[in-house]
N, C-alpha and C. Protein backbone atom coordinates (compact mmCIF):
# COMPACT_ATOMS: atom_id res chain seq x y z
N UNK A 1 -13.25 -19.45 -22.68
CA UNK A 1 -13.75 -19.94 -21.42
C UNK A 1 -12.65 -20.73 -20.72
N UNK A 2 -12.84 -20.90 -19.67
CA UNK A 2 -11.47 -21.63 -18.58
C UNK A 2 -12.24 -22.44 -18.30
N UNK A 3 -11.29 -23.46 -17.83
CA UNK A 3 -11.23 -24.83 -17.76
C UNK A 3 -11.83 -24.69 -16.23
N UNK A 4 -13.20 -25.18 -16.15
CA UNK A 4 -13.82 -25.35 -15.21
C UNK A 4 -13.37 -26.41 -13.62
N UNK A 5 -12.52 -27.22 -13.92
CA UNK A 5 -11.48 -27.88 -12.89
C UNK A 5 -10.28 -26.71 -12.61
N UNK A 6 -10.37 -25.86 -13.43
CA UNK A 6 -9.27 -24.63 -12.79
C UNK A 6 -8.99 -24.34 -10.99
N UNK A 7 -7.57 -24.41 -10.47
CA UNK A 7 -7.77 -23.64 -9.13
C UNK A 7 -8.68 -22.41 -9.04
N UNK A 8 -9.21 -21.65 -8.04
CA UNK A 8 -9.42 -20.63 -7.77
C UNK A 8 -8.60 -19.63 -7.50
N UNK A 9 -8.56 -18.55 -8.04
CA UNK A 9 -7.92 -17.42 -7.83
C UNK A 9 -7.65 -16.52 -6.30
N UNK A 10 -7.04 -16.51 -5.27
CA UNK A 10 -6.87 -16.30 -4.73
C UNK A 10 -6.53 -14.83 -4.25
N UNK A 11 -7.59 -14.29 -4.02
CA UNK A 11 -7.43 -11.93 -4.02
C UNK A 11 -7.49 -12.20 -2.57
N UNK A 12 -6.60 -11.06 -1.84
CA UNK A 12 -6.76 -10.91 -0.70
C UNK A 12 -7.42 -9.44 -0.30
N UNK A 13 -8.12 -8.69 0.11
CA UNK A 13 -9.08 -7.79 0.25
C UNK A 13 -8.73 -7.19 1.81
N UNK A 14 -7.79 -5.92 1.81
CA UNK A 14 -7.52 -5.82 2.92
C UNK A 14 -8.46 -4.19 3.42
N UNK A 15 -9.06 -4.06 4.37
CA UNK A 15 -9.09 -3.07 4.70
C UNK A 15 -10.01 -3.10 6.49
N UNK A 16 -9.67 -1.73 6.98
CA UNK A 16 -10.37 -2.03 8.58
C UNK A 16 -11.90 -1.71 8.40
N UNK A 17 -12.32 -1.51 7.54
CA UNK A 17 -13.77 -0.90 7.14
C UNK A 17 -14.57 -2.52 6.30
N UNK A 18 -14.98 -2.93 6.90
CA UNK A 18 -15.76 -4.31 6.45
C UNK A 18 -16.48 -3.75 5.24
N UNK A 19 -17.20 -2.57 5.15
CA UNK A 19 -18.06 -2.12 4.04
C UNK A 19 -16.95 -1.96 2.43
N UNK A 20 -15.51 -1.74 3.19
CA UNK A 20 -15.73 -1.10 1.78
C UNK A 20 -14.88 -2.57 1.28
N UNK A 21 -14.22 -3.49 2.20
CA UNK A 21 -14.32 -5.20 1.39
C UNK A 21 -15.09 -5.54 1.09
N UNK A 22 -16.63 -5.56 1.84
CA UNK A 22 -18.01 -5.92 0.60
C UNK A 22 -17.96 -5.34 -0.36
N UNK A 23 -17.24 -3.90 -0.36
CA UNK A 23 -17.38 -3.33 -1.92
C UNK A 23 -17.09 -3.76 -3.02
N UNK A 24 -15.46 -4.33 -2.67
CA UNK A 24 -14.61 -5.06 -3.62
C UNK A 24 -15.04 -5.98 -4.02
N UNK A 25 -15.28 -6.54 -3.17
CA UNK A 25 -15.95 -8.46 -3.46
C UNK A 25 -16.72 -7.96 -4.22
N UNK A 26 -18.06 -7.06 -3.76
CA UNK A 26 -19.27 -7.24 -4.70
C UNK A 26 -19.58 -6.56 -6.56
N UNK A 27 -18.15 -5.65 -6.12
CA UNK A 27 -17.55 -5.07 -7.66
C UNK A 27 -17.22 -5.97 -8.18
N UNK A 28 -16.20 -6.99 -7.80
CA UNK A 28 -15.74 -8.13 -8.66
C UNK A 28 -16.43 -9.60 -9.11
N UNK A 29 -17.47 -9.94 -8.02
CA UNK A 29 -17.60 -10.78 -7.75
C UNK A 29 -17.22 -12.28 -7.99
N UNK A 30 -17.70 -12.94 -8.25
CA UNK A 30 -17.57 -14.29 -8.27
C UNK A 30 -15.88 -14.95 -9.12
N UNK A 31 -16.56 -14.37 -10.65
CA UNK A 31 -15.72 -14.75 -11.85
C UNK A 31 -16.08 -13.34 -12.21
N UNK A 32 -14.57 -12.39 -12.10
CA UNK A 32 -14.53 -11.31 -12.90
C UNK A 32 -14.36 -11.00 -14.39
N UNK A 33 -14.05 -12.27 -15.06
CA UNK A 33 -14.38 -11.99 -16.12
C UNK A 33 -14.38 -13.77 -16.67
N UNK A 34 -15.39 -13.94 -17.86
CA UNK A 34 -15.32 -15.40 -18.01
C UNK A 34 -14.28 -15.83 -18.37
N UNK A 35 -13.00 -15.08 -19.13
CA UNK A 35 -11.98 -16.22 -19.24
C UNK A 35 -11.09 -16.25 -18.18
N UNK A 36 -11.08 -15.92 -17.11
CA UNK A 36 -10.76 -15.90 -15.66
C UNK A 36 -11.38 -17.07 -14.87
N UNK A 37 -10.38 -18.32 -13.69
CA UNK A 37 -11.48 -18.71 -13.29
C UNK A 37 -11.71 -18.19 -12.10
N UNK A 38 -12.68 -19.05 -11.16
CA UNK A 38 -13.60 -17.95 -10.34
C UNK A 38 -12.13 -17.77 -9.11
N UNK A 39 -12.79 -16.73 -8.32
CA UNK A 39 -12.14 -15.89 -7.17
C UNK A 39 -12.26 -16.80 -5.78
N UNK A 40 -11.61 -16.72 -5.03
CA UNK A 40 -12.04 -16.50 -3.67
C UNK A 40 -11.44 -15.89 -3.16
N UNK A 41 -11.59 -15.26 -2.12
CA UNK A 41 -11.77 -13.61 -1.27
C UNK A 41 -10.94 -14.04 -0.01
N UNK A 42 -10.19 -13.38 0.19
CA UNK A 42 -8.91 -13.33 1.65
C UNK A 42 -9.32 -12.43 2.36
N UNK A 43 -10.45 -11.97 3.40
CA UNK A 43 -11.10 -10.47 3.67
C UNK A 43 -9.87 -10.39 5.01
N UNK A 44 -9.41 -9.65 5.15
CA UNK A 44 -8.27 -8.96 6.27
C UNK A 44 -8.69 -7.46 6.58
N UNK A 45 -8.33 -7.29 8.26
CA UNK A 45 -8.50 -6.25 8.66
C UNK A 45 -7.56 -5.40 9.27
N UNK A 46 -6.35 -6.41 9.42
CA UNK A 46 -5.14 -5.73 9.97
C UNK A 46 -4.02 -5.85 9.38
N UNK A 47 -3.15 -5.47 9.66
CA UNK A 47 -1.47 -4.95 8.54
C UNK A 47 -1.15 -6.90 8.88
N UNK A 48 -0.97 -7.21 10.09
CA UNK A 48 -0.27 -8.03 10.37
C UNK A 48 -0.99 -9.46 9.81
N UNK A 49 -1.67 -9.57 9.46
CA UNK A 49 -2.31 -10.76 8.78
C UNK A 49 -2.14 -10.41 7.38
N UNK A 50 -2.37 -9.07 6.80
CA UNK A 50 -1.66 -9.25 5.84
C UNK A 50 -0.22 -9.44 5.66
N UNK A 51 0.55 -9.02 6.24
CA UNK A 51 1.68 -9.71 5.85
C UNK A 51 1.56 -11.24 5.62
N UNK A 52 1.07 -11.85 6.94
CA UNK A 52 1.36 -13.19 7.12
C UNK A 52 0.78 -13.96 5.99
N UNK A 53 -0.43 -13.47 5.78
CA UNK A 53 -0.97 -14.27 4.19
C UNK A 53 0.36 -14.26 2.76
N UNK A 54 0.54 -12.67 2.78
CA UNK A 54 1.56 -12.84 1.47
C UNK A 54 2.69 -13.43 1.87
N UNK A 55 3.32 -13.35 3.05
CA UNK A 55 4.44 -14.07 3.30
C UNK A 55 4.52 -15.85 2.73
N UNK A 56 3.00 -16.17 3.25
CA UNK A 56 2.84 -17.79 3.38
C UNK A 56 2.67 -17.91 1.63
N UNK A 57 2.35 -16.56 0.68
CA UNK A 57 2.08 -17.63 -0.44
C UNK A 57 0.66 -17.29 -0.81
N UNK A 58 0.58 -17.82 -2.34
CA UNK A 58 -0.46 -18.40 -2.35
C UNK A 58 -1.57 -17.19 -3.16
N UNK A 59 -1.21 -15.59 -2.48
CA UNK A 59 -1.76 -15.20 -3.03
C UNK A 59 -1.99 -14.28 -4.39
N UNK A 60 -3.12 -14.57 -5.76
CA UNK A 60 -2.76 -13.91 -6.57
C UNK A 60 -2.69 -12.50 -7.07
N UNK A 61 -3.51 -11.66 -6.19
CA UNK A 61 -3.46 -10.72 -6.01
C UNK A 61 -4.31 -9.86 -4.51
N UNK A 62 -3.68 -8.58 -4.39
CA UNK A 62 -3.89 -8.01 -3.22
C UNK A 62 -4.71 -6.35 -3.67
N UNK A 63 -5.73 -6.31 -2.90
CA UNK A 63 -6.64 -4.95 -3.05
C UNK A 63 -6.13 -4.72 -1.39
N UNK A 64 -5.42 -3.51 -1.21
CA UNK A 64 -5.09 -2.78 -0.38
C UNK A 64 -5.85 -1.45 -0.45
N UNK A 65 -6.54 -1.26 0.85
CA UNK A 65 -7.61 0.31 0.94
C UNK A 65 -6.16 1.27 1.89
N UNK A 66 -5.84 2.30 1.01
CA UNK A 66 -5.17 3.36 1.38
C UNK A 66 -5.53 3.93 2.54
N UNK A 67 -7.24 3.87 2.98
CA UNK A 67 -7.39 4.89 3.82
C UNK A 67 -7.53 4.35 4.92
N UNK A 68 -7.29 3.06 5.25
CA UNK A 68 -7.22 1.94 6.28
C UNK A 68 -6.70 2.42 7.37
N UNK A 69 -7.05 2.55 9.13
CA UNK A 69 -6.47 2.99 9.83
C UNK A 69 -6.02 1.94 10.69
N UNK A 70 -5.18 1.74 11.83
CA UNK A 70 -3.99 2.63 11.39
C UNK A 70 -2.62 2.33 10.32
N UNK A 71 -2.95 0.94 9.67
CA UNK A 71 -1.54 0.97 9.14
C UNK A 71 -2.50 1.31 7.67
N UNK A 72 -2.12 1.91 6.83
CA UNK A 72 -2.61 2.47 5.13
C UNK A 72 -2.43 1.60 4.58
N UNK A 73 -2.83 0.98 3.14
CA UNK A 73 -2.81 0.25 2.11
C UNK A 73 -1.25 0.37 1.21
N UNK A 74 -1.31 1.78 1.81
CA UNK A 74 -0.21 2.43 0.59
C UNK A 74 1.45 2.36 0.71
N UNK A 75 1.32 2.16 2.16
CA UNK A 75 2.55 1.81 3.33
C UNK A 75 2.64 0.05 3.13
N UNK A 76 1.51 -0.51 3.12
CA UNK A 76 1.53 -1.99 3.38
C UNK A 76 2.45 -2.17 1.96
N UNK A 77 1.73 -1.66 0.75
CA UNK A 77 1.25 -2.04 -0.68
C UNK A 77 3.77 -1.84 -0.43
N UNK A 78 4.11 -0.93 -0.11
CA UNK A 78 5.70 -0.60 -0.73
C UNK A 78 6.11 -1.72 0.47
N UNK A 79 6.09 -1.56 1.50
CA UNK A 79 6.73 -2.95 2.78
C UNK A 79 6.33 -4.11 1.26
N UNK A 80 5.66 -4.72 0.77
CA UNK A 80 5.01 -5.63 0.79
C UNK A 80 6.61 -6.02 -0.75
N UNK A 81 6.61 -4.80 -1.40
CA UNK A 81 7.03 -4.85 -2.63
C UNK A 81 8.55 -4.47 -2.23
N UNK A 82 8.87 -4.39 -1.06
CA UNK A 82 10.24 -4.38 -0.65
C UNK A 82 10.86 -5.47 -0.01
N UNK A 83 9.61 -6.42 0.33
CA UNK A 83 10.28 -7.70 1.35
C UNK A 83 9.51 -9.26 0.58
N UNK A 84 8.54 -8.72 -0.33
CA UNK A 84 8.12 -10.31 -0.62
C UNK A 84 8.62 -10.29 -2.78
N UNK A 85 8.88 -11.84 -2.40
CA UNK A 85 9.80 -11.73 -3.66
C UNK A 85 9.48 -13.46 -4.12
N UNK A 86 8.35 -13.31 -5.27
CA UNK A 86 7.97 -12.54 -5.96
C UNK A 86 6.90 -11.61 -5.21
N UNK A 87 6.35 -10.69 -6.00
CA UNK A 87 5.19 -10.18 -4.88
C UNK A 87 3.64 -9.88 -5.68
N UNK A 88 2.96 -10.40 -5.64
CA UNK A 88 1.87 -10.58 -6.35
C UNK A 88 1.61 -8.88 -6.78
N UNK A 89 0.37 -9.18 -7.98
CA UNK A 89 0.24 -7.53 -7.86
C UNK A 89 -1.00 -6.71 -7.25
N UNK A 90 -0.70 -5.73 -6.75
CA UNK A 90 -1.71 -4.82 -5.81
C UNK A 90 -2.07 -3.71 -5.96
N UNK A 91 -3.28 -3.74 -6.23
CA UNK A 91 -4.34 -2.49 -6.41
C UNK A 91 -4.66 -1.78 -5.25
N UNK A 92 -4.61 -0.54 -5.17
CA UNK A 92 -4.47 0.25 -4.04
C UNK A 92 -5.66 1.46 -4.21
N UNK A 93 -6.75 1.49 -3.14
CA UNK A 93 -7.58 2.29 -3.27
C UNK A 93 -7.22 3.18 -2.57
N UNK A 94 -7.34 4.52 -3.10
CA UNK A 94 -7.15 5.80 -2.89
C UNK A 94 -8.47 6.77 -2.29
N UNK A 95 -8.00 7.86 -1.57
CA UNK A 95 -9.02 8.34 -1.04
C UNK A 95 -9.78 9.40 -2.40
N UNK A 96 -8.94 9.97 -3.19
CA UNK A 96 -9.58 10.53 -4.25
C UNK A 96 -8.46 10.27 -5.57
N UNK A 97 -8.86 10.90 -6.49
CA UNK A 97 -8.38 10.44 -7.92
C UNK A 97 -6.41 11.24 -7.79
N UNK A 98 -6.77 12.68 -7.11
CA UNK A 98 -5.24 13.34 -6.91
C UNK A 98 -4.51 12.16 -6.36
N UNK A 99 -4.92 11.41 -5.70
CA UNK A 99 -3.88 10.71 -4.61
C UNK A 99 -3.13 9.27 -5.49
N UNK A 100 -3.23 9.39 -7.15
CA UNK A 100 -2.73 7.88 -7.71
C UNK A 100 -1.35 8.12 -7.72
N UNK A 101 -0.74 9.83 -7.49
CA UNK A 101 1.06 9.28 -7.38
C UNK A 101 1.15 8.94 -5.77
N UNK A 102 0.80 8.68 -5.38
CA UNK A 102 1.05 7.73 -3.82
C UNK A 102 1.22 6.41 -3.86
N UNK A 103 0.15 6.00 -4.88
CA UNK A 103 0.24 4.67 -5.35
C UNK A 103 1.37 4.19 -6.45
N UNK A 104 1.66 5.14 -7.22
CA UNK A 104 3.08 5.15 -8.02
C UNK A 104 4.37 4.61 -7.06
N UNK A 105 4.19 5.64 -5.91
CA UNK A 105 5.39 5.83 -4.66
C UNK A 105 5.20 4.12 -4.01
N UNK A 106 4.24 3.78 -3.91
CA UNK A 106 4.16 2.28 -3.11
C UNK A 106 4.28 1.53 -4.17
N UNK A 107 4.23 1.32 -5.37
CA UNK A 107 4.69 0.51 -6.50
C UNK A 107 3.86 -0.23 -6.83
N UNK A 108 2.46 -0.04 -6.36
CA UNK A 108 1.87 -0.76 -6.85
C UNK A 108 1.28 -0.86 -8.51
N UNK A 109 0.81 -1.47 -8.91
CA UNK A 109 0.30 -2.06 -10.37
C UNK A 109 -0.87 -1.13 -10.12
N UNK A 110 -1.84 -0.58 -9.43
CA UNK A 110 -2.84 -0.02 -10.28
C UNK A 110 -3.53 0.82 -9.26
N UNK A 111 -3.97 1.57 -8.87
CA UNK A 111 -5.22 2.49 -8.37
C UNK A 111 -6.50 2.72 -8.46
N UNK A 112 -7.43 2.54 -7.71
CA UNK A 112 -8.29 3.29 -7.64
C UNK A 112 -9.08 3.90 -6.58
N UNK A 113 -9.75 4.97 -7.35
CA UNK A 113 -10.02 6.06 -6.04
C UNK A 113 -11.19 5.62 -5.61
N UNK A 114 -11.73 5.71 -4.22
CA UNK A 114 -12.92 5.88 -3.47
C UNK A 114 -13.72 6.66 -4.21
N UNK A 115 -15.24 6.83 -4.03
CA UNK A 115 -16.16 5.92 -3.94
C UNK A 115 -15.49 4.68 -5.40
N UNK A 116 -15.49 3.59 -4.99
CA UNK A 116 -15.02 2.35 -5.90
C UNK A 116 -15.88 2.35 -7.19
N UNK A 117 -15.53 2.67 -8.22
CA UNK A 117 -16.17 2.39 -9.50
C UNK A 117 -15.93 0.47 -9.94
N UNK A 118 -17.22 0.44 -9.70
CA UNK A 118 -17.21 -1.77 -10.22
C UNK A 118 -16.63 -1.75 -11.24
N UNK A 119 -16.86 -0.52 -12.56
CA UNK A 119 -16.03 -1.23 -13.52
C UNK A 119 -14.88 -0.84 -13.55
N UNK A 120 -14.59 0.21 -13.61
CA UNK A 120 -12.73 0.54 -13.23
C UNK A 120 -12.00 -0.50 -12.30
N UNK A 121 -12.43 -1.00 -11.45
CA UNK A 121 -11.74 -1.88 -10.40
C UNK A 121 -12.00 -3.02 -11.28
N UNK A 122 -13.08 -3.62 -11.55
CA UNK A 122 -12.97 -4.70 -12.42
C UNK A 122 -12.06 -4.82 -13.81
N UNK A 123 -12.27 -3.68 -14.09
CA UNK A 123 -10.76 -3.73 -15.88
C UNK A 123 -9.67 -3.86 -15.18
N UNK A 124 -9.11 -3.33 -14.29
CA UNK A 124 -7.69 -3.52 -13.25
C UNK A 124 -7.50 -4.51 -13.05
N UNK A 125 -8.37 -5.11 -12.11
CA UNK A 125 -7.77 -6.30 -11.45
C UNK A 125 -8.16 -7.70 -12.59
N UNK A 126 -8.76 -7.42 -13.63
CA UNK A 126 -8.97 -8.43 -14.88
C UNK A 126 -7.76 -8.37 -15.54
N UNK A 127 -7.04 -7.50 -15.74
CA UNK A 127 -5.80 -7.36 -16.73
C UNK A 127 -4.99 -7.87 -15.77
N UNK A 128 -4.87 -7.49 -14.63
CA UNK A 128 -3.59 -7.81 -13.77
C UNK A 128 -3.30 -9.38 -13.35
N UNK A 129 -4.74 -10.08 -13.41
CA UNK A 129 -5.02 -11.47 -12.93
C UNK A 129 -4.85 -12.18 -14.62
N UNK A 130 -5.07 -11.51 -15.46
CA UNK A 130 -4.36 -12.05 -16.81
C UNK A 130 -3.01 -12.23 -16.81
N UNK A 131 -2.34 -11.29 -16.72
CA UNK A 131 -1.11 -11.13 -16.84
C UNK A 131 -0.26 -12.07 -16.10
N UNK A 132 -0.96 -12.24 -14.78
CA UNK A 132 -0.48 -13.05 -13.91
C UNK A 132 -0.14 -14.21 -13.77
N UNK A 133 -2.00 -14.26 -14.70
CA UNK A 133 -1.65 -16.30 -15.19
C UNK A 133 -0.94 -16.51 -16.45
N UNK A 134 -0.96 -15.35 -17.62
CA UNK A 134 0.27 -15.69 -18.63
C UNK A 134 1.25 -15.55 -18.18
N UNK A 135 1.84 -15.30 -16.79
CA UNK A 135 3.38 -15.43 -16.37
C UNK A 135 4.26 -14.34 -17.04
N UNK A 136 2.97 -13.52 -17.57
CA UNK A 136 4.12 -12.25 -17.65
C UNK A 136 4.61 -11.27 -16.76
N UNK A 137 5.97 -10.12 -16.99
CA UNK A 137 6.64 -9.71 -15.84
C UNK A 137 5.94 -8.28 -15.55
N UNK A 138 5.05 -8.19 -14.83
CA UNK A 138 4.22 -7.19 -14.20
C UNK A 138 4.92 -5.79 -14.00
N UNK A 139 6.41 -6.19 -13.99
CA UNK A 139 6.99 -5.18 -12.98
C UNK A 139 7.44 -4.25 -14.74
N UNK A 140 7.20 -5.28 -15.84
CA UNK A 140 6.90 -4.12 -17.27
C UNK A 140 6.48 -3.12 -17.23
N UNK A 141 4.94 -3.53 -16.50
CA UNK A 141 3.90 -2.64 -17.20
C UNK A 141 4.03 -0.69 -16.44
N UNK A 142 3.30 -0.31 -17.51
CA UNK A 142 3.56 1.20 -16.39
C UNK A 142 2.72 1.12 -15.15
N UNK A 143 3.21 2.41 -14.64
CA UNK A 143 2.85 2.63 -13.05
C UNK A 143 1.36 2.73 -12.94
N UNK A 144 0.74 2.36 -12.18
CA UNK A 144 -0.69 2.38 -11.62
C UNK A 144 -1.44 1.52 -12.90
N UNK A 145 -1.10 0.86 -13.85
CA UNK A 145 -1.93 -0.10 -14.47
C UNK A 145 -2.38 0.69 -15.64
N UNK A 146 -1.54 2.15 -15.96
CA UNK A 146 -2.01 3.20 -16.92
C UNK A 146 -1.47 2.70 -18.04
């Protein structure tokens, strides 16, 4: 169990479709897993606020929706891992399961495909928000969180 005075975890949830950030949130919710402490939610709808959030900091991880119009998750997810240093790690939803070497190509840590499976997205972003707070080097692990 974590230390209940713990900061909150900080996910930023980007996509232009409000439904499918309720998705995320409501896949993950609160405290994704109990030895995790709890979340709070960065909901973004445009490229340019996401930048400005990861630029400023702060956040521990990023759910980028691939099918986001007009700037993609998948475009943001490689800008993001080419200009911010360190760069938190980011899960990238895909429009179907073919599309996880796209997410390889943007570098991100993990994939998953549309319609959002709660628990697949939840084992992802639980390992990755582990890893994160043991301060280990992410950029180890293999491609897409496999």
């Amino acid at each position: 169990m974590t230390d209940p005075n713990a900061k909150p975890l900080q996910v930023l949830v980007y996509s232009d479709d409000v439904t499918t950030r309720e998705q995320v949130i409501l896949a993950l919710g609160r405290r994704p897993h109990p030895d995790l402490p709890e979340v709070e939610y960065v909901q973004v709808a445009t490229e340019p606020v996401v930048l400005a959030h990861l630029d400023a900091g702060g956040i521990d991880l990023a759910v980028l929706d691939g099918e986001a119009v007009p700037a993609g998750g998948l475009g943001i997810a490689k800008q993001l891992k080419d200009e911010i240093d360190p760069c938190p790690p980011i899960v990238v939803l895909t429009g179907r399961p073919q599309d996880a070497w796209l997410a390889t190509w943007s570098r991100a840590e993990a994939a998953v495909s549309q319609p959002i499976d709660p628990v697949e997205l939840a084992g992802k972003v639980v390992a990755l928000l582990r890893a994160r707070l043991a301060g280990s080097d992410l950029s180890a692990t293999t491609p897409n969180g496999r």
